[in-house]
Protein backbone atom coordinates (compact mmCIF):
# COMPACT_ATOMS: atom_id res chain seq x y z
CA UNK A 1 72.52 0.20 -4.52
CA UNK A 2 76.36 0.70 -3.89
CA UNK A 3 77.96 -2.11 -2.02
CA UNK A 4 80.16 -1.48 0.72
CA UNK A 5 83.64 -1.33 0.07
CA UNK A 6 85.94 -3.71 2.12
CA UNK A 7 88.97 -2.38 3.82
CA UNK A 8 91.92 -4.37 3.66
CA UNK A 9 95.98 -3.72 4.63
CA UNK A 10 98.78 -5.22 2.31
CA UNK A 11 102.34 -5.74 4.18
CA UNK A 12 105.01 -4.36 2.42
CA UNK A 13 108.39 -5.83 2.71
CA UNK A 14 109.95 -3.19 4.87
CA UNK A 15 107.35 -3.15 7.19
CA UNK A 16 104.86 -0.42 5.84
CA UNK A 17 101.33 -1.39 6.14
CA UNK A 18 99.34 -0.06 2.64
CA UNK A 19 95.40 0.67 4.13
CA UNK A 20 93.07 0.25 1.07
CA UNK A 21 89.33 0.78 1.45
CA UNK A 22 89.06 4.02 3.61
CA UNK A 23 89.74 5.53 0.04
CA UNK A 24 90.56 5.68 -3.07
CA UNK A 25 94.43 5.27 -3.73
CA UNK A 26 95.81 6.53 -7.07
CA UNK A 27 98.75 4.91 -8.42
CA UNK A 28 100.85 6.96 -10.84
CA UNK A 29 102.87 5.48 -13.77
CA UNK A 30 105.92 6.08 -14.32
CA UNK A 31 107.20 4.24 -17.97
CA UNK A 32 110.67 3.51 -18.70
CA UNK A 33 109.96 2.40 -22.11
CA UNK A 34 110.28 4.11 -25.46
CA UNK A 35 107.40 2.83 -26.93
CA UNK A 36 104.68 3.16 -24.55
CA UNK A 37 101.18 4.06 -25.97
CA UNK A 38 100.94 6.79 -23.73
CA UNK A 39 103.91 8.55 -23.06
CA UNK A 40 106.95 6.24 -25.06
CA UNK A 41 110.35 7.52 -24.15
CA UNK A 42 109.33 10.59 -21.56
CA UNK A 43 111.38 8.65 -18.67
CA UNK A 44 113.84 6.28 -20.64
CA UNK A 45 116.75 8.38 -18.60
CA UNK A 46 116.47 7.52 -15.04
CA UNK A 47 117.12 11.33 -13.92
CA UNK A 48 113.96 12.31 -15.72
CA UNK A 49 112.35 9.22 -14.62
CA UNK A 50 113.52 10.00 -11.05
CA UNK A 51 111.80 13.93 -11.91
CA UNK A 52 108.71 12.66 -12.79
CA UNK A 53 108.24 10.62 -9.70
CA UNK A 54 108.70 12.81 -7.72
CA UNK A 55 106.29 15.32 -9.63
CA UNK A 56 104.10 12.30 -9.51
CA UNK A 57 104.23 12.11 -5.78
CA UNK A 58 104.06 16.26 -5.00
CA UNK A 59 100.64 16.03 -7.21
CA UNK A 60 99.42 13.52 -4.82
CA UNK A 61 100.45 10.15 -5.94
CA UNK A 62 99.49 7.28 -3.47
CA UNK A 63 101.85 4.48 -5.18
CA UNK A 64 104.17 4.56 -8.04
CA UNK A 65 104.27 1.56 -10.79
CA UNK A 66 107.90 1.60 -12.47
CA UNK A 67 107.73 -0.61 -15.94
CA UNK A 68 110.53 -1.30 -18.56
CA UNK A 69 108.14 -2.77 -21.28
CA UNK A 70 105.17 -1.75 -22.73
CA UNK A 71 102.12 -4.12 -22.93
CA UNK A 72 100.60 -2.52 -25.77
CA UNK A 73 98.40 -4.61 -27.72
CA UNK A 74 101.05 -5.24 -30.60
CA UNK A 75 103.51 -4.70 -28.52
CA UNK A 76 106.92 -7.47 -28.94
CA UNK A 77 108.21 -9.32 -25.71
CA UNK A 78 111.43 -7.71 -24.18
CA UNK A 79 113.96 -9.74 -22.85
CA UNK A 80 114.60 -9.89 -18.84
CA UNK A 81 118.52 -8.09 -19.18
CA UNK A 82 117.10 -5.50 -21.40
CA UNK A 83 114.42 -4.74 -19.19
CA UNK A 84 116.50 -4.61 -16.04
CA UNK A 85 118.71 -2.80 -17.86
CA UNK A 86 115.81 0.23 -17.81
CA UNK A 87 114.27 -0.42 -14.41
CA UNK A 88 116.91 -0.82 -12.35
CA UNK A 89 118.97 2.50 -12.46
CA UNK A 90 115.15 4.08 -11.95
CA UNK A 91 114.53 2.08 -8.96
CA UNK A 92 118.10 2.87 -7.81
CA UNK A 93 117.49 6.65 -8.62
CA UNK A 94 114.26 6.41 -6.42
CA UNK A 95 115.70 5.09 -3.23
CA UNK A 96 115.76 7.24 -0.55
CA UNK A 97 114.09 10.16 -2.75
CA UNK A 98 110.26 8.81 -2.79
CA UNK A 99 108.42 7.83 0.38
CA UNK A 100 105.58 6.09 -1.00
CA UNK A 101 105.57 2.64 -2.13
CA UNK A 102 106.87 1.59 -5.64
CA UNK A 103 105.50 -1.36 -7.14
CA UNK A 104 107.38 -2.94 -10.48
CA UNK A 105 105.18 -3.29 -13.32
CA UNK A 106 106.21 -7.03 -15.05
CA UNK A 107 106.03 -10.33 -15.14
CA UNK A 108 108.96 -11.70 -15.50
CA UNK A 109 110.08 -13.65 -12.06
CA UNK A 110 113.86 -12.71 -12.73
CA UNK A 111 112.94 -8.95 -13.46
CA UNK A 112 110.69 -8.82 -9.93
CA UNK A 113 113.43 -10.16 -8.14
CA UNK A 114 115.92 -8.07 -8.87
CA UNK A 115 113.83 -4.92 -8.59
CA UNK A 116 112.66 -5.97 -5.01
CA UNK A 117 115.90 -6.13 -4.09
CA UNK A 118 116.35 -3.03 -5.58
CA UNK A 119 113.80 -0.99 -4.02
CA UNK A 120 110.07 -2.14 -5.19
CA UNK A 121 107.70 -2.86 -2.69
CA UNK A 122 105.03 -4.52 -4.52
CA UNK A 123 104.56 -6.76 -7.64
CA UNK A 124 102.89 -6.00 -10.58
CA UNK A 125 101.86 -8.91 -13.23
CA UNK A 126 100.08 -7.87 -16.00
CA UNK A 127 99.93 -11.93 -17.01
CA UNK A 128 98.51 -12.87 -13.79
CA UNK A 129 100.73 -15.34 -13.39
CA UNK A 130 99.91 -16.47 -17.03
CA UNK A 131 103.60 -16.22 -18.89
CA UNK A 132 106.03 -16.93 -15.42
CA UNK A 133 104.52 -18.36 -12.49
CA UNK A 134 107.84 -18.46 -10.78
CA UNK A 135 106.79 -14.59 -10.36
CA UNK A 136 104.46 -15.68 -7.68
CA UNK A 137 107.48 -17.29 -5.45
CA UNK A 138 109.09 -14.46 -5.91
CA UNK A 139 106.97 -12.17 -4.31
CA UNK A 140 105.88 -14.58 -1.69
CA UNK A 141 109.84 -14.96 -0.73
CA UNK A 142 110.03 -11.16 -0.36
CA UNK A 143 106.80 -10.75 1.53
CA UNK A 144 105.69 -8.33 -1.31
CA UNK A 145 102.03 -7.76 -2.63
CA UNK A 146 101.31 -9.43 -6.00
CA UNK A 147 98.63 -7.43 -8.55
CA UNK A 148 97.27 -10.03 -10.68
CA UNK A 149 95.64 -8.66 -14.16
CA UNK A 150 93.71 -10.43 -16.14
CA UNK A 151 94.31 -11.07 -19.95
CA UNK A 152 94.76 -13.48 -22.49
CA UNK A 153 97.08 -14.37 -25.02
CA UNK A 154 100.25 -12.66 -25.66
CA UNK A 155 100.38 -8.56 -26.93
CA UNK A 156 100.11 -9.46 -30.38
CA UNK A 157 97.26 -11.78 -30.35
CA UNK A 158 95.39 -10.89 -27.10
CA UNK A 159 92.24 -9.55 -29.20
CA UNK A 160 91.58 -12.94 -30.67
CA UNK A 161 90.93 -14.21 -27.27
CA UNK A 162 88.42 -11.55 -26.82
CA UNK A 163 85.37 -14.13 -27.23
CA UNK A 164 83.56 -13.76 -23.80
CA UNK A 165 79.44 -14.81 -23.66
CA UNK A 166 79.88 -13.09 -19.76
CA UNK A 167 82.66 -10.96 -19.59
CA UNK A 168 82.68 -9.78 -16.31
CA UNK A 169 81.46 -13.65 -15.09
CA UNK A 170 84.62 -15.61 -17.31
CA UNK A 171 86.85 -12.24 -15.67
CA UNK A 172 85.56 -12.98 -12.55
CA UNK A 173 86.38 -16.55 -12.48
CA UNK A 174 90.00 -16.81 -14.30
CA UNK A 175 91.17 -14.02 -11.91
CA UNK A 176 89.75 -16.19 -8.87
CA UNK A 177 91.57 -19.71 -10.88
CA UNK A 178 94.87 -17.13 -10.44
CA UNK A 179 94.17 -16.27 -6.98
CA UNK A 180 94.54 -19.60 -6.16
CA UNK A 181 97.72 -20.46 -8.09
CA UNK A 182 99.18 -17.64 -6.42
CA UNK A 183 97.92 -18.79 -2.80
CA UNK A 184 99.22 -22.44 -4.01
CA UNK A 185 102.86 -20.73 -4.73
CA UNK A 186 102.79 -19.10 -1.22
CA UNK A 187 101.59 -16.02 -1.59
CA UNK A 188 99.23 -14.67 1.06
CA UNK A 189 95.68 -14.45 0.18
CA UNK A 190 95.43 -11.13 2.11
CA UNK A 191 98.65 -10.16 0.19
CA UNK A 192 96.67 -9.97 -3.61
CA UNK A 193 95.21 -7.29 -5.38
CA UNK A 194 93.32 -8.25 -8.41
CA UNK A 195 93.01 -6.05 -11.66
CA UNK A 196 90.48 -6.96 -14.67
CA UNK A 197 92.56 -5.30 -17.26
CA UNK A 198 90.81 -2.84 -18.70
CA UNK A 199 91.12 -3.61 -22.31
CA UNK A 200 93.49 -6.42 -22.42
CA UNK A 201 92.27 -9.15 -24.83
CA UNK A 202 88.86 -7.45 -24.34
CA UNK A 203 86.92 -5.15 -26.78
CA UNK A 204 85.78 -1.43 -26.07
CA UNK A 205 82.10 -2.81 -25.66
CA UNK A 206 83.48 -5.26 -23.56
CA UNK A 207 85.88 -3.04 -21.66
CA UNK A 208 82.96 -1.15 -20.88
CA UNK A 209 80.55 -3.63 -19.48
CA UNK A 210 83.29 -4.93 -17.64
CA UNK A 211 83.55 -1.87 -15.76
CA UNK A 212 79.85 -1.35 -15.69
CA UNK A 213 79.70 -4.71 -13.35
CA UNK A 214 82.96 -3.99 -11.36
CA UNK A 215 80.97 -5.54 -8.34
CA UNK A 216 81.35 -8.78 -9.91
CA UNK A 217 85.07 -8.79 -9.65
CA UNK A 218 85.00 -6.88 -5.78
CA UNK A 219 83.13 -10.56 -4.76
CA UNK A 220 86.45 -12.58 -4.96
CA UNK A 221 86.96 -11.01 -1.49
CA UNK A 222 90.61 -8.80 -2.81
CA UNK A 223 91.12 -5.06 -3.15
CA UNK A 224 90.70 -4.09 -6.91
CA UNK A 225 93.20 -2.40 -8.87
CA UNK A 226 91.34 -0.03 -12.37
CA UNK A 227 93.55 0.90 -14.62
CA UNK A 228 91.53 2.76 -17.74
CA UNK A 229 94.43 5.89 -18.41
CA UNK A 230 94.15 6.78 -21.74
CA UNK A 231 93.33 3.55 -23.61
CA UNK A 232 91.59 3.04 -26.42
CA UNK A 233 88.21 1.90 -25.16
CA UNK A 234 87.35 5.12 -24.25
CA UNK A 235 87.20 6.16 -27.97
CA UNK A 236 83.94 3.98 -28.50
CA UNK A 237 82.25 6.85 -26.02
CA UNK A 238 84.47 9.85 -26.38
CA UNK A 239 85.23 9.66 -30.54
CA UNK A 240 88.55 9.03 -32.03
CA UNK A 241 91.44 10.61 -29.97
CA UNK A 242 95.22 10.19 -29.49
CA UNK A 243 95.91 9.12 -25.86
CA UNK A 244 96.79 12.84 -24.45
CA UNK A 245 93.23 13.90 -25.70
CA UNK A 246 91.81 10.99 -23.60
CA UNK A 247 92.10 12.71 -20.40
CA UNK A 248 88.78 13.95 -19.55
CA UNK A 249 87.37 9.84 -20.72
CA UNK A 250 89.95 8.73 -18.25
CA UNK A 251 88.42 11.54 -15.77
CA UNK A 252 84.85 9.31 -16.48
CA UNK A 253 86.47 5.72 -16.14
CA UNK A 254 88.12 6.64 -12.66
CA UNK A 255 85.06 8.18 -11.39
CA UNK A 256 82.86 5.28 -12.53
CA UNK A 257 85.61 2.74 -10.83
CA UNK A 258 85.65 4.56 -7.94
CA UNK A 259 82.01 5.02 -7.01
CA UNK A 260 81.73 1.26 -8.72
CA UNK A 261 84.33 0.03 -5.37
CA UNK A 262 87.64 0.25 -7.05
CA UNK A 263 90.34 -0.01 -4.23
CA UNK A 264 92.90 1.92 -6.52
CA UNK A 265 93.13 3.24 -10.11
CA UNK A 266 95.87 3.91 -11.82
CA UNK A 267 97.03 6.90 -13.86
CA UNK A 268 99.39 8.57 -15.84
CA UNK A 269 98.21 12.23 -14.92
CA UNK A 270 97.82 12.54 -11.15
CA UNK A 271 97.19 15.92 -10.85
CA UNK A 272 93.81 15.81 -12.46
CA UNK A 273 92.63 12.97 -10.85
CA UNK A 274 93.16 13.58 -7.20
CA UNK A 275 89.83 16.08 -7.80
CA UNK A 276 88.47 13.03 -9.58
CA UNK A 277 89.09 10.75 -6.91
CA UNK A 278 88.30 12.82 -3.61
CA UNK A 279 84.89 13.98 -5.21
CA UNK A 280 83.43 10.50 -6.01
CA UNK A 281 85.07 8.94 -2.83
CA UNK A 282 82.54 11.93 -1.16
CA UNK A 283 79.75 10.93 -3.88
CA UNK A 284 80.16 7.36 -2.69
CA UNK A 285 80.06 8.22 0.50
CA UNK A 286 76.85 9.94 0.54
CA UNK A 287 75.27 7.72 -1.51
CA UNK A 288 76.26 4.55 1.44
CA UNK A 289 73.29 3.62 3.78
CA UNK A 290 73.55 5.22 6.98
């Protein structure tokens, strides 16, 4: 049986009201990074960046996640100045030119700030609150949305925390054990969207059973956030790929998180998945009790 999904509105800081829950929203990513898994150095220059946006939005884009450094597993911490140094002129670029919300992908507090101020509507922290909890004040101060994604460890060590004996329980409960540091810091509870990271610190079997029992993360009561685009976990199904043959696996992933009760998934490719997304929002749908 499919459970209901529950409909919930975010406030954004300039007064916009984001519905989630009628359907699925896809959030399209736009990297300012050079070394990205996916796409490394495609939007480095913020006119390109500012291009692809907008490309982003024409295809159908419901939100846009702006990020300065990549996550990778292996990936090496970037400093806060370098990685304003790439956000900002993007966010800058963006103003006034895209008319859907932009959330900034980080989580550094000093980083969030400034790119609130500059434009972002919503708060990305791929930490969960993990590496700078000041991140948490920050949004709470701007009245801005806060994703919280789960992982463990840092980039380069994050797969020798994957030792789960109930992944999707131990997910389950450290997202809910950041829900309430973020409530403690003064965020809104009705103001979080939680994400179970999709292969952070998590193996491909485990990535995969995780999203198997989404419904154990849509009982903390928040909109969920999917983010499977191209990542590696899709190889244990699909065979060994680069990420731009992944496409079709990340078709699979968003349909499963969809019809599973995702509240948004986000991808690099929007144009594909806006099919994806409308069919199994319909296949969901049907499949409710009437």
């Amino acid at each position: 049986m499919i459970a209901p999904r529950r409909r919930h509105t975010l406030s954004l800081p300039d007064g916009r009201i984001l519905e989630l829950g009628a359907r699925t929203l896809l959030m399209g990513i736009v990297n300012v990074t050079p070394d990205s898994f996916a796409d490394g150095g495609a939007c480095l220059d913020p006119a390109r960046a500012l291009d692809a946006a907008m490309a982003l939005e024409a295809a159908g884009a419901d939100l846009l996640d702006v990020g300065g450094e990549s996550t990778r597993p292996g990936a090496d911490p970037l400093p806060a100045d370098v990685e304003c140094a790439r956000v900002l002129p993007v966010l800058d670029a963006l103003a006034g030119r895209i008319r859907v919300p932009v959330s900034i992908d980080t989580y550094k507090a000093d980083v969030a700030r400034r790119a609130l101020a500059a434009g972002a509507s919503i708060v990305n922290d791929v930490s969960a609150l993990r590496y700078d909890p000041a991140i948490a004040r920050v949004a709470a101060a701007a009245g801005a949305p806060l994703v919280l994604m789960h992982s463990r460890g840092r980039s380069r060590a994050m797969y020798r925390e994957a030792q789960y004996a109930d992944v999707a329980a131990e997910v389950t409960r450290e997202l809910a054990s950041a829900v309430r540091a973020a409530t403690a810091a003064g965020v809104a509870r009705s103001q979080i969207v939680v994400d179970p990271g999709l292969g952070f610190a998590k193996r491909a079997e485990q990535t995969l059973e995780l999203l198997g029992r989404l419904q154990a993360v849509s009982a903390l009561g928040r909109p969920v956030l999917i983010g499977p685009s191209r990542k590696s976990f899709l190889t244990a199904a699909i065979g060994e790929r680069p990420p731009s043959g992944r496409e079709w696996g990340t078709a699979s992933a968003v349909a499963a998180a969809v019809i599973l009760g995702a509240h948004i998934v986000r991808v690099h490719a929007v144009t594909p998945h806006v099919d994806v997304v409308r069919v199994a929002d319909s296949i969901r749908a049907h499949a409710m009790p009437q």
